[in-house]
C-alpha atoms as a PDB file:
ATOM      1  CA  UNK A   1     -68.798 -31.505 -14.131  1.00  0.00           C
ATOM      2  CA  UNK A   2     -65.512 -32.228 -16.222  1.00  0.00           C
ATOM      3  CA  UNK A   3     -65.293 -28.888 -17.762  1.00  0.00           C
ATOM      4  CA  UNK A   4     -66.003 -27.360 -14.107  1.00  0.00           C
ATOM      5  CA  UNK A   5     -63.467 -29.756 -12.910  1.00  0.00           C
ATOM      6  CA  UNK A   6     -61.046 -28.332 -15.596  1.00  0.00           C
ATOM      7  CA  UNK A   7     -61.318 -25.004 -14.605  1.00  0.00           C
ATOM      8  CA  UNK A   8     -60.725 -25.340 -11.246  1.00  0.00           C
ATOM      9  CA  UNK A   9     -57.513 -27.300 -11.986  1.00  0.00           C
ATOM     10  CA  UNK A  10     -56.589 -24.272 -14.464  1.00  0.00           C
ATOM     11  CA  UNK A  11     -57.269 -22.073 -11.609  1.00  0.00           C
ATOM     12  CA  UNK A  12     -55.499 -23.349  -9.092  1.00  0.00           C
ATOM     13  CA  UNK A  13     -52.498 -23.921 -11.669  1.00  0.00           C
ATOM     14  CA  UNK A  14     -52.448 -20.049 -12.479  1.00  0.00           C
ATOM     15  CA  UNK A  15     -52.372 -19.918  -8.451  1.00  0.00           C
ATOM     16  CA  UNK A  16     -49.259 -21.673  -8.102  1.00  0.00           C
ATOM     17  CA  UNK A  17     -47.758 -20.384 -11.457  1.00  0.00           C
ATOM     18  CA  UNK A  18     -48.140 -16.863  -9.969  1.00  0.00           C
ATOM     19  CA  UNK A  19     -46.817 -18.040  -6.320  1.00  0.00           C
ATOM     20  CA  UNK A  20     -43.389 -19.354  -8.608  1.00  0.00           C
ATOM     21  CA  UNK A  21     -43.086 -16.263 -10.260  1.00  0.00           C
ATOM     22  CA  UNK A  22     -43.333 -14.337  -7.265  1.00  0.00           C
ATOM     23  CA  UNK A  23     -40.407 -17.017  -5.582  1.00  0.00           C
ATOM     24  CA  UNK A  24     -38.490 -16.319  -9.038  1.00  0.00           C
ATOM     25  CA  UNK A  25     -38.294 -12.801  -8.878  1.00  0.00           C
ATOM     26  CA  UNK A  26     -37.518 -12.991  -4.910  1.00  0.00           C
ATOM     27  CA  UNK A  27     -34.711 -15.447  -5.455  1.00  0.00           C
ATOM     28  CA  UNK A  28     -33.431 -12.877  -8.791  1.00  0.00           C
ATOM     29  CA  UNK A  29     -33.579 -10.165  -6.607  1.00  0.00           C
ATOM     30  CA  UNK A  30     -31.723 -11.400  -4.187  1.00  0.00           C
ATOM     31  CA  UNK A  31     -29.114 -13.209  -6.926  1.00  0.00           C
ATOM     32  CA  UNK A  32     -28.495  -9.383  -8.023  1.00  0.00           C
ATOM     33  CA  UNK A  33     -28.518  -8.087  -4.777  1.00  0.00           C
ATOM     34  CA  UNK A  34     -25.337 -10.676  -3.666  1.00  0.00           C
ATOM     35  CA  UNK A  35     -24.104 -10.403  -7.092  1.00  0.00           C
ATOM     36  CA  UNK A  36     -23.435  -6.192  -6.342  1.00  0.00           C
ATOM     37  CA  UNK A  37     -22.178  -6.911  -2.964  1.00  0.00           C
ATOM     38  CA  UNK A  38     -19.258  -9.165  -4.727  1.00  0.00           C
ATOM     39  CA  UNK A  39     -19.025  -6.575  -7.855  1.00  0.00           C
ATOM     40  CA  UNK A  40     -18.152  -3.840  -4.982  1.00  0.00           C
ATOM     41  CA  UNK A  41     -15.945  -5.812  -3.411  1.00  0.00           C
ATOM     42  CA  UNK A  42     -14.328  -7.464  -6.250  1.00  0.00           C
ATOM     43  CA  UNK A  43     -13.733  -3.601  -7.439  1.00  0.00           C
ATOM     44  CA  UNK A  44     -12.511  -2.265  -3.935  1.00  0.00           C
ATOM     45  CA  UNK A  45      -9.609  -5.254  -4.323  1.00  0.00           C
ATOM     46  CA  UNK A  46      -9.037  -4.261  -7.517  1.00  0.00           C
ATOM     47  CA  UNK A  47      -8.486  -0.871  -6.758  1.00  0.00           C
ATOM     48  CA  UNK A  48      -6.009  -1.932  -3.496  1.00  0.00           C
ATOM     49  CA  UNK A  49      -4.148  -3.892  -5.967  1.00  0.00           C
ATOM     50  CA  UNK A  50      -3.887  -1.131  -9.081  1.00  0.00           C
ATOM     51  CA  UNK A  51      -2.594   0.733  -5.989  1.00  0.00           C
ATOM     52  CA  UNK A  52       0.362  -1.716  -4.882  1.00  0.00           C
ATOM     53  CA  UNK A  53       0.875  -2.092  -8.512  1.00  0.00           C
ATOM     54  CA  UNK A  54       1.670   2.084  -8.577  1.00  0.00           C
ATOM     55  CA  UNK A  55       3.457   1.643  -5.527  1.00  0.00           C
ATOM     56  CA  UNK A  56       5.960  -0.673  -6.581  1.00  0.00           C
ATOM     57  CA  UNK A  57       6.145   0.862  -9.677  1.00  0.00           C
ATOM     58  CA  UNK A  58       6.858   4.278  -8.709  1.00  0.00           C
ATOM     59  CA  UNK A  59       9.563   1.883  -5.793  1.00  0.00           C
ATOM     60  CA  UNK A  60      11.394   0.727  -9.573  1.00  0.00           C
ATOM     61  CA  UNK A  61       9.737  -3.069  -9.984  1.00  0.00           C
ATOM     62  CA  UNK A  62       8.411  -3.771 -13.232  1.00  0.00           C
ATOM     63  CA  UNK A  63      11.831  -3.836 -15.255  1.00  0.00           C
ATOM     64  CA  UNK A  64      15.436  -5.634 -14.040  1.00  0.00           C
ATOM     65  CA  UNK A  65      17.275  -2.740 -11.760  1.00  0.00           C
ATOM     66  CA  UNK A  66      21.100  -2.943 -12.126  1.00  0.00           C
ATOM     67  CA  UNK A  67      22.809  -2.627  -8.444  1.00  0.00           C
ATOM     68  CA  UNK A  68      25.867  -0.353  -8.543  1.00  0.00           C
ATOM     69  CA  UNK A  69      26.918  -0.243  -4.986  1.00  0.00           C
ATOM     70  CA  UNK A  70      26.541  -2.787  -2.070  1.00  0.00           C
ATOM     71  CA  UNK A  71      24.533   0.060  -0.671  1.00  0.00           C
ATOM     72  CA  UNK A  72      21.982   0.328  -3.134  1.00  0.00           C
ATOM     73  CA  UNK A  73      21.688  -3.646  -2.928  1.00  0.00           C
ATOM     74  CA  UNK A  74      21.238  -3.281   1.148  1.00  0.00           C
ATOM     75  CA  UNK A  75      18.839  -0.881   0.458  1.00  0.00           C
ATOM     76  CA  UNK A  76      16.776  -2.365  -2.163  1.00  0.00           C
ATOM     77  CA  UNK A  77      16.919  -5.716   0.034  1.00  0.00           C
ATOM     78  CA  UNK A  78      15.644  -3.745   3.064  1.00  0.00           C
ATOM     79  CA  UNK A  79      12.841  -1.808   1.092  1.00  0.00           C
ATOM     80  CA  UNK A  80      11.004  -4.452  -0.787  1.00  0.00           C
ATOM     81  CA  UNK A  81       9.673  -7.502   0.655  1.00  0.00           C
ATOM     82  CA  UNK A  82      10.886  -9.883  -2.161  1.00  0.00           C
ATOM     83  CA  UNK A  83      13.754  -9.105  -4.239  1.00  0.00           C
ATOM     84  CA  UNK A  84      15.606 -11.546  -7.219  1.00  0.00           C
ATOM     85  CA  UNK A  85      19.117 -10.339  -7.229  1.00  0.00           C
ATOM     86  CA  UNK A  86      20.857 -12.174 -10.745  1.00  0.00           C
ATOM     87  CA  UNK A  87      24.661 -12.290 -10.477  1.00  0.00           C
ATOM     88  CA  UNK A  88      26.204 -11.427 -13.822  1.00  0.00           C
ATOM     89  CA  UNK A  89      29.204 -10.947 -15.813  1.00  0.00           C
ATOM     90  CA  UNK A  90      28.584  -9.231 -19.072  1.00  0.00           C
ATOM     91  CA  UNK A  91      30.845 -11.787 -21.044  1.00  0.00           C
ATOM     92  CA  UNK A  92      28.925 -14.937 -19.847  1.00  0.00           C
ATOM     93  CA  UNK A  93      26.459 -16.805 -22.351  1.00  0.00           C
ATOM     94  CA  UNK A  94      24.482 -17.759 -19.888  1.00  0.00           C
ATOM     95  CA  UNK A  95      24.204 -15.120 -17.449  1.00  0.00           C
ATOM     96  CA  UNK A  96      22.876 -13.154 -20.631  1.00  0.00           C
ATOM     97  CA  UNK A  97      20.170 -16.213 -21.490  1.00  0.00           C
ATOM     98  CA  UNK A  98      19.063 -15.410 -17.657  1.00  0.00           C
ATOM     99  CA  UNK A  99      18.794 -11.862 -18.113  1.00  0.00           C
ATOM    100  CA  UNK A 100      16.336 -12.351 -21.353  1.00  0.00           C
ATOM    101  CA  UNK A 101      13.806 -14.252 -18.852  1.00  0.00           C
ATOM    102  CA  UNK A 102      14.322 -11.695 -16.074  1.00  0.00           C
ATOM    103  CA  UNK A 103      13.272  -8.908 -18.361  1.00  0.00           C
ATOM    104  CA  UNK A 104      10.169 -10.821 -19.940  1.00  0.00           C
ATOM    105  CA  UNK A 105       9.061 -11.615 -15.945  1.00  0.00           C
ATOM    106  CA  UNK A 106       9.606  -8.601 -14.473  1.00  0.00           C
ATOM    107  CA  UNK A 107       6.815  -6.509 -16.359  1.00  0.00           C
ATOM    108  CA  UNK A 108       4.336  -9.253 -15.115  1.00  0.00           C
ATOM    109  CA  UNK A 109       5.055  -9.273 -11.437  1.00  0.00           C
ATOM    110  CA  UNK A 110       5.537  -6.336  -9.717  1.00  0.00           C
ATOM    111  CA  UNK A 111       4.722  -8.297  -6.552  1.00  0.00           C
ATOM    112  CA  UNK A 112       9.130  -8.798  -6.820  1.00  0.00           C
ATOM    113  CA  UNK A 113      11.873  -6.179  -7.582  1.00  0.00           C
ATOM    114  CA  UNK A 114      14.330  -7.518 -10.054  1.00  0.00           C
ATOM    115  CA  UNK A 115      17.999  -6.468  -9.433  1.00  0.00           C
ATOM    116  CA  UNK A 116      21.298  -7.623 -11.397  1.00  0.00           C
ATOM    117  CA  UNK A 117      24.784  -6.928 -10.077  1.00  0.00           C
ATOM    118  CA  UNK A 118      27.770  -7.039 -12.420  1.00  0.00           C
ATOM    119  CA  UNK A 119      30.739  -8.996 -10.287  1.00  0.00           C
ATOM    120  CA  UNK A 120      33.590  -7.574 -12.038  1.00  0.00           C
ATOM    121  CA  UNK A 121      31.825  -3.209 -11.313  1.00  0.00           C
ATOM    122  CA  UNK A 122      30.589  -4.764  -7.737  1.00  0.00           C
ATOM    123  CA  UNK A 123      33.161  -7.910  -6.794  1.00  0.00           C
ATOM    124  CA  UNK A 124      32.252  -7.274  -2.807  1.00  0.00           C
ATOM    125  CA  UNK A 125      29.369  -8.254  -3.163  1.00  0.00           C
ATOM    126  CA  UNK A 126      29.605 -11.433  -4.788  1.00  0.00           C
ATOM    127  CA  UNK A 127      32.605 -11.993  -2.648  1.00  0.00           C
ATOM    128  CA  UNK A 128      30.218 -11.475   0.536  1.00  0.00           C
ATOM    129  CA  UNK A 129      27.894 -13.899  -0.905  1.00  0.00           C
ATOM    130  CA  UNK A 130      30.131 -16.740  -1.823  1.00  0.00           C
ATOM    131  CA  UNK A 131      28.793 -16.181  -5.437  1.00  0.00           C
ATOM    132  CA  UNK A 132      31.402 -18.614  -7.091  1.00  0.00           C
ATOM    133  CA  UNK A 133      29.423 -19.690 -10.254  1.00  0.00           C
ATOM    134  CA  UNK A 134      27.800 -17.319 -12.694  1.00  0.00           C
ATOM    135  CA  UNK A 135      24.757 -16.996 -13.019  1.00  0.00           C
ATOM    136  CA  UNK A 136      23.611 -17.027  -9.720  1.00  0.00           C
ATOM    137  CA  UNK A 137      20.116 -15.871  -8.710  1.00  0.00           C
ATOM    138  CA  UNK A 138      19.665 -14.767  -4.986  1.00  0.00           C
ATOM    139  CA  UNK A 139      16.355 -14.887  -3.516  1.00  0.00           C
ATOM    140  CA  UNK A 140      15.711 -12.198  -0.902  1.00  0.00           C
ATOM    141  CA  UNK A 141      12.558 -12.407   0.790  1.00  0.00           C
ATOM    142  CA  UNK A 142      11.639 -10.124   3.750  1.00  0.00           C
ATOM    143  CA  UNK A 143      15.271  -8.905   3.845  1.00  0.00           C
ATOM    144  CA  UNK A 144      16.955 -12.529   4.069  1.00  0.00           C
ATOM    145  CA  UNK A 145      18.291 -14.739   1.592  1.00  0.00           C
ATOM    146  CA  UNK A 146      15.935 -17.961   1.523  1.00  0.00           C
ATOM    147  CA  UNK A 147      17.894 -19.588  -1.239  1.00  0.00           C
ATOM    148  CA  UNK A 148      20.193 -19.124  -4.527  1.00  0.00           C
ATOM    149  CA  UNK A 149      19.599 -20.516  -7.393  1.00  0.00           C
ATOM    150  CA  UNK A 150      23.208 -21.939  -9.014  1.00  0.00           C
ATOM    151  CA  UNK A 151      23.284 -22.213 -12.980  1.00  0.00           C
ATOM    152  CA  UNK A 152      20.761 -23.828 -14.717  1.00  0.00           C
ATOM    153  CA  UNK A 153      20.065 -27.194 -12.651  1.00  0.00           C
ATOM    154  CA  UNK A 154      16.780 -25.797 -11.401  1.00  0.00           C
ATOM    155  CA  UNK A 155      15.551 -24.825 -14.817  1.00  0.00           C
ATOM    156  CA  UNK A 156      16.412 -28.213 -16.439  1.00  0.00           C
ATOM    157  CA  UNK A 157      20.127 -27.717 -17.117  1.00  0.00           C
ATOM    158  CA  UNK A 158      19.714 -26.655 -20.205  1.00  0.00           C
ATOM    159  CA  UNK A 159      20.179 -23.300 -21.416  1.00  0.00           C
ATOM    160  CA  UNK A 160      16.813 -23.504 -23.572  1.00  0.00           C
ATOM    161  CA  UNK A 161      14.865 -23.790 -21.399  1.00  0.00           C
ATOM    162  CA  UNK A 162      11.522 -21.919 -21.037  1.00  0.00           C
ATOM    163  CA  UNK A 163      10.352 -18.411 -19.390  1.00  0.00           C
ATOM    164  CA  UNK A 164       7.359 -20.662 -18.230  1.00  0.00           C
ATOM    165  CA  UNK A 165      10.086 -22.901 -16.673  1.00  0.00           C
ATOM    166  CA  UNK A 166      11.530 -19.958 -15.136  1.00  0.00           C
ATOM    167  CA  UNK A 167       8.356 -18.284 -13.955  1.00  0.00           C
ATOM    168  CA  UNK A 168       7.418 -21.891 -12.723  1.00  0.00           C
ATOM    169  CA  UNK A 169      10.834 -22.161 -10.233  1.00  0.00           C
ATOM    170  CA  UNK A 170      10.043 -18.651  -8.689  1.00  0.00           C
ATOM    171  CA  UNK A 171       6.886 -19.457  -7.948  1.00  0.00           C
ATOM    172  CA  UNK A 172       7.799 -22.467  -6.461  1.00  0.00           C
ATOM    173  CA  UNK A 173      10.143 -20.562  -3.892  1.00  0.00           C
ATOM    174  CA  UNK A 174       7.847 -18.166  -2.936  1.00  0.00           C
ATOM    175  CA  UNK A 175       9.439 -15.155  -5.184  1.00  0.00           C
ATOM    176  CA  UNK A 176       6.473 -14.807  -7.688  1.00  0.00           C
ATOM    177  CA  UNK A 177       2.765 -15.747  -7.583  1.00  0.00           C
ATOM    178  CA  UNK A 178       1.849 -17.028 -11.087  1.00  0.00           C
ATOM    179  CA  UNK A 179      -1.688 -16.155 -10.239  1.00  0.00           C
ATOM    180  CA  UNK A 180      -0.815 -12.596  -9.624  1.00  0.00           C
ATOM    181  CA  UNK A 181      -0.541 -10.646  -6.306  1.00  0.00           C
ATOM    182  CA  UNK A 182       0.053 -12.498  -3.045  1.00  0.00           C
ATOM    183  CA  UNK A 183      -3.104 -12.125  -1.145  1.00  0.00           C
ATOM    184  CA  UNK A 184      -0.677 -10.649   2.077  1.00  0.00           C
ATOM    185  CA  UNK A 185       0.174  -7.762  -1.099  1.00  0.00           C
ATOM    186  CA  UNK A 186      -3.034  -6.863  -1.101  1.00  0.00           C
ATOM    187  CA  UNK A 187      -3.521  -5.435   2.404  1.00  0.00           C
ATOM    188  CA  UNK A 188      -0.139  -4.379   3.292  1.00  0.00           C
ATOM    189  CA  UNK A 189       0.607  -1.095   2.645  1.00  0.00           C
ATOM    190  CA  UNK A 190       4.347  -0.997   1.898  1.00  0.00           C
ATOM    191  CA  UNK A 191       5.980   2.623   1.977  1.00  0.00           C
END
């Protein structure tokens, strides 16, 4: 009786062994079914963003544009949904400390053009602005100023301060996602 016992027990184990392999391979089937759903769609939204990236490259973000003209500032306010305009003068320390974190950020977010205006080829402008203190960052966002940043207070008030710092206080106004794209980037199409 025990060794017909054990059998039965060994059969009905191979039973349910063979009902939880058949569960496994249902449940991994579906796993890799969702798992190419997301791989699609994760690749269509990479796609839409190596797209906007083109865009605004082939729209001049990716390096520090200088403004000559009020025009071309109007214009480059009005065309691009978030624009960092630095205030300059060639012969100021600082303004050229700024300039060295503009040009490591820009390359990183295209999400932002980056513009520089020289006061002393473009003095209208800063005139317009009440731009009384060099440097002095404007932060254009859907063609309206939302804020300037004044010197260095907001970066420490230091001048060695970090790009991290820097990339940290445009972030924190809105002006750069340190993440990447802004999710609204990803679905407008901006032409």
């Amino acid at each position: 009786m025990e060794p017909m016992m054990e059998q039965q027990v060994i059969q009905a184990a191979e039973i349910i062994e063979e009902q939880i392999d058949r569960e496994i391979a249902e449940v991994e089937k579906l796993e890799e079914d969702d798992l190419e759903v997301i791989r699609r769609k994760r690749l269509q939204q990479l796609k839409k963003m190596k797209e906007q990236k083109d865009k605004w490259v082939r729209k001049g973000h990716g390096v520090v544009q200088e403004i000559a003209s009020p025009e071309d500032f109007f214009k480059a306010c009005k065309d691009h949904e978030r624009v960092v305009v630095h205030f300059y003068r060639e012969a100021t320390e600082r303004c050229k400390l700024l300039n060295e974190h503009l040009v490591k950020v820009a390359p990183k977010h295209w999400e932002t053009m980056f513009t520089k205006v020289d006061v002393e080829k473009v003095p209208g402008l800063a005139e317009r602005y009440n731009v009384f203190m060099l440097p002095t960052l404007m932060l254009v966002e859907g063609g309206t100023t939302h804020h300037s940043i004044i010197g260095f207070d907001e970066f420490g008030g230091k001048d060695n301060f970090p790009t991290s710092r820097f990339v940290a206080v445009l972030a924190h106004h809105g002006m750069i996602n340190e993440k990447g794209m802004f999710a609204s980037d990803q679905t407008k199409d901006e032409e």
